[in-house]
C-alpha atoms as a PDB file:
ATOM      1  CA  UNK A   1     103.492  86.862 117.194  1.00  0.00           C
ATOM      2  CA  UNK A   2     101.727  88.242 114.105  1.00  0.00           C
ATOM      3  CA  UNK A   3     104.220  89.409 111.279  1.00  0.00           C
ATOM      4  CA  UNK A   4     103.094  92.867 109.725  1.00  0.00           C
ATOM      5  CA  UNK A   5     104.386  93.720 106.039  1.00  0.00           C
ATOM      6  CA  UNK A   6     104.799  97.540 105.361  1.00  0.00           C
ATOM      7  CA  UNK A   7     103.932  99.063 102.055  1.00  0.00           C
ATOM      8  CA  UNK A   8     107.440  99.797 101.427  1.00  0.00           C
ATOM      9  CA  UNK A   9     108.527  96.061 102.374  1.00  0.00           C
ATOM     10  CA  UNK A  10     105.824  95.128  99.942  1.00  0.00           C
ATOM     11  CA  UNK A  11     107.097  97.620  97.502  1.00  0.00           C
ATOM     12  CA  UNK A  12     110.800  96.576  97.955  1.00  0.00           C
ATOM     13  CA  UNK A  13     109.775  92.492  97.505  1.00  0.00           C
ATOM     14  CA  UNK A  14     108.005  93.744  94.272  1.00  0.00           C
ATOM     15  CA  UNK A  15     110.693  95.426  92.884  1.00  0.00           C
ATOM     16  CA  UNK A  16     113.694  93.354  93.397  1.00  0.00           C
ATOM     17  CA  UNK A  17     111.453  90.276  92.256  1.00  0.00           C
ATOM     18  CA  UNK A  18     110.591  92.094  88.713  1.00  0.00           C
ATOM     19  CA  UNK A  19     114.660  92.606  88.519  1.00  0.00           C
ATOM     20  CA  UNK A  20     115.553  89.149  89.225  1.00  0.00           C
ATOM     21  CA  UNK A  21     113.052  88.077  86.981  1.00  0.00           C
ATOM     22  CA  UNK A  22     114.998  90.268  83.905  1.00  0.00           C
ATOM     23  CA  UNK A  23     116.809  87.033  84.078  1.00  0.00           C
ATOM     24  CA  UNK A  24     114.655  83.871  84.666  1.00  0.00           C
ATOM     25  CA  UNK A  25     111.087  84.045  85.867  1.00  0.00           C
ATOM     26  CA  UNK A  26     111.003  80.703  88.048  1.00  0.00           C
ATOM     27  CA  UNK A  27     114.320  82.127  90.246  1.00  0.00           C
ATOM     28  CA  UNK A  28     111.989  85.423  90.950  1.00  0.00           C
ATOM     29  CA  UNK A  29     108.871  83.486  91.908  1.00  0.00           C
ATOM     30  CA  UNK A  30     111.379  81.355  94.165  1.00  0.00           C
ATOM     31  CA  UNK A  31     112.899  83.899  95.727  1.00  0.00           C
ATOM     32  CA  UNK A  32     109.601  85.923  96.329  1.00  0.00           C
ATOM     33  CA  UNK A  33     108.370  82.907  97.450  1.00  0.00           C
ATOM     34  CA  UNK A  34     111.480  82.257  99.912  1.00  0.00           C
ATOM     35  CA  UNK A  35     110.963  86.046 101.001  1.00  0.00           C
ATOM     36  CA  UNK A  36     107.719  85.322 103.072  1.00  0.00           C
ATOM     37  CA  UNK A  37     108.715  81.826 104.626  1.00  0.00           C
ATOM     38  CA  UNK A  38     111.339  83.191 106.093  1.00  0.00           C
ATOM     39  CA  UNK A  39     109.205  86.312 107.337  1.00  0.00           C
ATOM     40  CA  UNK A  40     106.636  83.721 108.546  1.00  0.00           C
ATOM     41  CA  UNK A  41     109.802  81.978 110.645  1.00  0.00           C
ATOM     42  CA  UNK A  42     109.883  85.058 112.923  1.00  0.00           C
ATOM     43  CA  UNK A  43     106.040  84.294 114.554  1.00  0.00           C
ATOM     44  CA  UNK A  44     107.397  81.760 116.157  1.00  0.00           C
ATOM     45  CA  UNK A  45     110.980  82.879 116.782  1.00  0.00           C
ATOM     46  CA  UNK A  46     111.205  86.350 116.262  1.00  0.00           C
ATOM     47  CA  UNK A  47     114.837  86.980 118.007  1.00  0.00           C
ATOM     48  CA  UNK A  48     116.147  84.555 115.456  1.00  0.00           C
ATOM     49  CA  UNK A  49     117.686  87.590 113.301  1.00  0.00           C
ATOM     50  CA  UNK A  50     120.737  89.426 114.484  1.00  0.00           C
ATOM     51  CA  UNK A  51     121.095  92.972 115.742  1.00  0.00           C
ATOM     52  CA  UNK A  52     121.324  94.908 112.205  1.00  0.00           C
ATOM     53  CA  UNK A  53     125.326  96.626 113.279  1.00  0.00           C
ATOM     54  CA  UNK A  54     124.820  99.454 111.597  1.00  0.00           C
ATOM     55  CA  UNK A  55     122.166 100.809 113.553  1.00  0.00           C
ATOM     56  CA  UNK A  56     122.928  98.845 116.915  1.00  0.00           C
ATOM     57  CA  UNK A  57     119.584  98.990 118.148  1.00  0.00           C
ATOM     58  CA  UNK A  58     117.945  95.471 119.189  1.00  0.00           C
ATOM     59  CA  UNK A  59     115.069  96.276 118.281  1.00  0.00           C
ATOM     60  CA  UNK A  60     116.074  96.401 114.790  1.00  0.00           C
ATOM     61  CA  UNK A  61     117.181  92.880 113.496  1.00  0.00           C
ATOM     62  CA  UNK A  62     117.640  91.312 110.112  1.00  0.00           C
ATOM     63  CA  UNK A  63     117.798  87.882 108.476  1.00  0.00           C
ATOM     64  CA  UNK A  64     119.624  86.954 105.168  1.00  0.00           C
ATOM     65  CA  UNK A  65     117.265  85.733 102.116  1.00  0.00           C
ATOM     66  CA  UNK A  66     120.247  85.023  99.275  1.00  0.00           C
ATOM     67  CA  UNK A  67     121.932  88.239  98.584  1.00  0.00           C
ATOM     68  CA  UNK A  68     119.226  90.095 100.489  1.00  0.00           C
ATOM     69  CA  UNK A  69     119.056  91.594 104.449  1.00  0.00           C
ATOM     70  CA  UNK A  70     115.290  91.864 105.289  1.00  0.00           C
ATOM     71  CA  UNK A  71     115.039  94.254 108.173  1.00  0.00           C
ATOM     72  CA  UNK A  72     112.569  94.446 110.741  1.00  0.00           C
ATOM     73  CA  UNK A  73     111.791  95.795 113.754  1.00  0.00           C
ATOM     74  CA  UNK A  74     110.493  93.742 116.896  1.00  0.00           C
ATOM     75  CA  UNK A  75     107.726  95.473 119.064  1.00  0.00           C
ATOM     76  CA  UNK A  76     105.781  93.997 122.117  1.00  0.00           C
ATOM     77  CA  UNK A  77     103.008  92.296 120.851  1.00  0.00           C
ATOM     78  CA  UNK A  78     103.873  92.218 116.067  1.00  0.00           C
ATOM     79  CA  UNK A  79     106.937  92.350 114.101  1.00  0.00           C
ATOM     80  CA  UNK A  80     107.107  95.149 111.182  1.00  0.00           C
ATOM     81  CA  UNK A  81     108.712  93.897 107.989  1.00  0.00           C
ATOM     82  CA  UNK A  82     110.501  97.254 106.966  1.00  0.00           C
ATOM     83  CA  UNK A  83     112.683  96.823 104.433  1.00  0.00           C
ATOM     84  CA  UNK A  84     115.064  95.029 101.899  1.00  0.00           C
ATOM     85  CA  UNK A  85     118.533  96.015 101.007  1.00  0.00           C
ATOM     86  CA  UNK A  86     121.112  94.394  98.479  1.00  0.00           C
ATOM     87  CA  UNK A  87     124.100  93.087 100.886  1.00  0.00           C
ATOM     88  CA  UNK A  88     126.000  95.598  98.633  1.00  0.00           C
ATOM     89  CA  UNK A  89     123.849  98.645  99.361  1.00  0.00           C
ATOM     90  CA  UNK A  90     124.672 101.543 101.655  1.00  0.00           C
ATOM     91  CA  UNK A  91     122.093 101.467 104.574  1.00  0.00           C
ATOM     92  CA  UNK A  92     120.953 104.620 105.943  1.00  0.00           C
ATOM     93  CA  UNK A  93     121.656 106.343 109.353  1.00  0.00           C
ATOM     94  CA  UNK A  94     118.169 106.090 110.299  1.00  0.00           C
ATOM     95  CA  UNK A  95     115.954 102.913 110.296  1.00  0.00           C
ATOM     96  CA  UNK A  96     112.976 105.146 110.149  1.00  0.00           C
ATOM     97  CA  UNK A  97     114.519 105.921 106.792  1.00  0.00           C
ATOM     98  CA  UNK A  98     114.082 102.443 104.772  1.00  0.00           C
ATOM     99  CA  UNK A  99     113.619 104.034 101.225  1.00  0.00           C
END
């Protein structure tokens, strides 16, 4: 199954990378890197992420990457990589939503 990366996952990879990288460069570039090879483990097993509870949709799963919940939605025939949130953050009501 092919693995599709919105502009705002994009967007959200770049961002937290260039904070995470305030710190130590190498950690970002490993994380970033970390980011995608888990994406790419949903081709092949894309029911591997849970349910995200907040929305309690199945269509709507997550997997953890460190401190991070990348969100996607599964669809017949691709996967959409929507978003990344902080465990800490506040999710919104709507998935549709993913600022």
């Amino acid at each position: 199954m092919e693995v599709i990366f919105t502009d705002q996952f994009l967007g959200r990879v770049e961002e937290c990378t260039d904070y995470i990288a305030l710190d130590y460069v190498p950690t970002a570039i490993k994380w970033a890197r970390g980011v995608f090879e888990q994406c790419q483990k949903l081709s092949n097993q894309p029911e591997i992420g849970r349910i995200v509870p907040e929305f309690d949709r199945p269509e709507i799963r997550e997997i953890i990457h460190g401190n991070y919940r990348l969100v996607y939605e599964l669809k017949p025939n691709q996967i959409d990589m929507l978003a990344i949130w902080h465990t800490r953050q506040m999710l919104p009501d709507d998935p549709n939503k993913v600022d």
